[in-house]
N, C-alpha and C. Protein backbone atom coordinates (compact mmCIF):
# COMPACT_ATOMS: atom_id res chain seq x y z
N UNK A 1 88.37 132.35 104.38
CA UNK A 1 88.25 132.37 102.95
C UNK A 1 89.59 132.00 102.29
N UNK A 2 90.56 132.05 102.84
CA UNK A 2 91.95 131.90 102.61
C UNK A 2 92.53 130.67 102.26
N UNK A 3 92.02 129.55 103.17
CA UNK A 3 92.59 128.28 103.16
C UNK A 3 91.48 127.65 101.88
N UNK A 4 90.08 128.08 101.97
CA UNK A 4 89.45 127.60 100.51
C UNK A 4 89.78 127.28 99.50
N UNK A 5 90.26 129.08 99.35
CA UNK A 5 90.79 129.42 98.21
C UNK A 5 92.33 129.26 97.27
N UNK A 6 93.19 128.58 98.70
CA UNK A 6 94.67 128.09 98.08
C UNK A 6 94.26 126.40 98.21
N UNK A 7 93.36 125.87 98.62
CA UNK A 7 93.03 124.49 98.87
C UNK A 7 92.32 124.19 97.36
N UNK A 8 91.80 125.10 96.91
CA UNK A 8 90.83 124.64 95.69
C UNK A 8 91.31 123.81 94.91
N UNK A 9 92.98 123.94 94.30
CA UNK A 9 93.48 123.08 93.31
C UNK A 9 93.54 122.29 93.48
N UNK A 10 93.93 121.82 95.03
CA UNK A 10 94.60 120.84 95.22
C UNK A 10 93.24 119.64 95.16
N UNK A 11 91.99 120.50 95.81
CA UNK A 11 90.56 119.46 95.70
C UNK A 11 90.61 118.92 94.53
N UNK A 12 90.63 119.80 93.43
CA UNK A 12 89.99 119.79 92.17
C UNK A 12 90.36 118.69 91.39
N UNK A 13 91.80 118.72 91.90
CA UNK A 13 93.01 117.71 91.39
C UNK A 13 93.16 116.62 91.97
N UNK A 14 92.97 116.61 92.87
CA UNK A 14 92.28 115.13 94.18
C UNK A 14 91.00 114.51 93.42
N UNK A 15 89.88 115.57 92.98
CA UNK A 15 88.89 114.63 92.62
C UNK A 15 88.85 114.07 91.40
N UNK A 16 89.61 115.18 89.93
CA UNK A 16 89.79 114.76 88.83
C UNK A 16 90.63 113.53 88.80
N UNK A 17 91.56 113.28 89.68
CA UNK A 17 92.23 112.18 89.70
C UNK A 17 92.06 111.11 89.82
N UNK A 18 91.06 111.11 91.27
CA UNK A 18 90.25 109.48 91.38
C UNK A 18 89.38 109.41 90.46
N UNK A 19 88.40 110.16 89.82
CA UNK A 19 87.42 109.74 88.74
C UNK A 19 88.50 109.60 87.75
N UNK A 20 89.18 109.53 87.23
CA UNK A 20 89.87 109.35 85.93
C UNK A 20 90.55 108.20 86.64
N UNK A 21 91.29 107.85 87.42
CA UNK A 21 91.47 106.64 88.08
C UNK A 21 90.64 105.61 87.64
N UNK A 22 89.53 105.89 88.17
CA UNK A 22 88.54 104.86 88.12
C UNK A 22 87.87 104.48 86.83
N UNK A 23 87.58 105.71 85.82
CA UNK A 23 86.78 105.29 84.66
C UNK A 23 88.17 105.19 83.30
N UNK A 24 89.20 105.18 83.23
CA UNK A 24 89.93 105.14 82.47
C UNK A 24 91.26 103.95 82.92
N UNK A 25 91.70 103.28 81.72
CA UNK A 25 93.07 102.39 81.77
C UNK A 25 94.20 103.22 82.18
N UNK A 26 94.62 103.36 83.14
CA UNK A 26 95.67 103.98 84.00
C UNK A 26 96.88 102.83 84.29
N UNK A 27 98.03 103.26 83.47
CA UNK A 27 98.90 102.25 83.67
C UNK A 27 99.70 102.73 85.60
N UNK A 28 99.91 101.13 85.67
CA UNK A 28 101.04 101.15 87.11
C UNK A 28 102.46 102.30 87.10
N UNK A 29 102.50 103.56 87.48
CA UNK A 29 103.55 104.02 87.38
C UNK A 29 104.60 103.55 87.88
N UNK A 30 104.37 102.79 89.50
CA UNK A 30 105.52 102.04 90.39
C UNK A 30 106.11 101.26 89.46
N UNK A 31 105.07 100.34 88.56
CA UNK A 31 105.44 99.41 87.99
C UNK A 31 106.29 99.59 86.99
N UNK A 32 105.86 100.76 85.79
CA UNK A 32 106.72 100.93 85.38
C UNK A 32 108.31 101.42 85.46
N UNK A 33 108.31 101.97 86.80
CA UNK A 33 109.49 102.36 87.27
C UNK A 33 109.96 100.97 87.28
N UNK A 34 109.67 100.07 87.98
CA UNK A 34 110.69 99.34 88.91
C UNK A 34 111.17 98.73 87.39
N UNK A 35 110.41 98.40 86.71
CA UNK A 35 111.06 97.29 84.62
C UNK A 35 111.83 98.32 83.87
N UNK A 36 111.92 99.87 84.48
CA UNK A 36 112.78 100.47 83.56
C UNK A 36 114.20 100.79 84.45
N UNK A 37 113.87 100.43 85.95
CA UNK A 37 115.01 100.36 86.65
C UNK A 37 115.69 98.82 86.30
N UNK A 38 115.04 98.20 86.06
CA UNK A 38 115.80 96.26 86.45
C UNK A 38 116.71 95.93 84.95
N UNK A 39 115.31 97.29 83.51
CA UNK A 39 116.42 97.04 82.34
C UNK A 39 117.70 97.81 82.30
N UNK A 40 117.41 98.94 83.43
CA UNK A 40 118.62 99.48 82.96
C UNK A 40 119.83 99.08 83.69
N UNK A 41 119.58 98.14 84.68
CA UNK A 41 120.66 97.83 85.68
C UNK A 41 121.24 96.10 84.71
N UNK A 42 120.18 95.80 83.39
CA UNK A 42 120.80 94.57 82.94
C UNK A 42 121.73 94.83 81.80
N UNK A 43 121.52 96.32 81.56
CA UNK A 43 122.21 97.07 79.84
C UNK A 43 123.15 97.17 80.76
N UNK A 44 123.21 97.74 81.60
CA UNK A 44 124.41 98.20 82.34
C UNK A 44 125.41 96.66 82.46
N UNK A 45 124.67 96.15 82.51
CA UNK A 45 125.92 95.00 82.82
C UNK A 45 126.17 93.84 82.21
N UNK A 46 125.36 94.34 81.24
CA UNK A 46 125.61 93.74 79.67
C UNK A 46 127.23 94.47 78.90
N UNK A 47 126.55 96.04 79.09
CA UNK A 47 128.06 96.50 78.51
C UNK A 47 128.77 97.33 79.19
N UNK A 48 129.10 96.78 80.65
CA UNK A 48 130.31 97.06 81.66
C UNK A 48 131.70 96.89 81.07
N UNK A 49 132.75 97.53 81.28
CA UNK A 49 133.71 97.40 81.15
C UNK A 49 134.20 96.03 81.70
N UNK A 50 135.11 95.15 81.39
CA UNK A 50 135.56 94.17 82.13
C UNK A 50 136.19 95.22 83.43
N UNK A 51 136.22 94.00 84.73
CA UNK A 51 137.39 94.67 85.57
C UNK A 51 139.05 94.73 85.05
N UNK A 52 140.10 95.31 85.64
CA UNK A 52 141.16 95.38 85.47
C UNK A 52 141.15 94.55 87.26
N UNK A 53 142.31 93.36 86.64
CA UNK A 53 142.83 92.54 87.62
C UNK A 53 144.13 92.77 87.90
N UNK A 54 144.68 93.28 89.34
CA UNK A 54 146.06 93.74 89.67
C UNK A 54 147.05 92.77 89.60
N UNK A 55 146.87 91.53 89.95
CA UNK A 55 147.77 90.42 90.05
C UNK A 55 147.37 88.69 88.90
N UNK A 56 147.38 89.57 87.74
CA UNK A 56 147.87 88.67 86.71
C UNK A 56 148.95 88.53 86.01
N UNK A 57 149.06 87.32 86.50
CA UNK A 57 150.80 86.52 86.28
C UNK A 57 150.78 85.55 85.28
């Protein structure tokens, strides 16, 4: 009765998931990760500091 009963959520939440998967517009989460990783790596180096160069003569 034990494993049922700590397993239940996790079913419940397994099945609500794929039906809402399936009948609703569910955006790409990967996807959005990877376009909010690529903008933030282009801000970043948009407004980087210049380097400091040791041997300008």
């Amino acid at each position: 009765m034990g494993i049922i009963r700590s397993s239940f959520s996790f079913i419940v939440g397994t099945v609500s998931g794929i039906y809402i998967a399936q009948n609703y517009k569910v955006p790409n989460i990967k996807k959005l990760a990877n376009d909010a990783i690529i903008m933030a790596k282009r801000t970043e180096e948009t407004y980087r500091k210049p380097k400091k160069r040791d041997n300008e003569d």
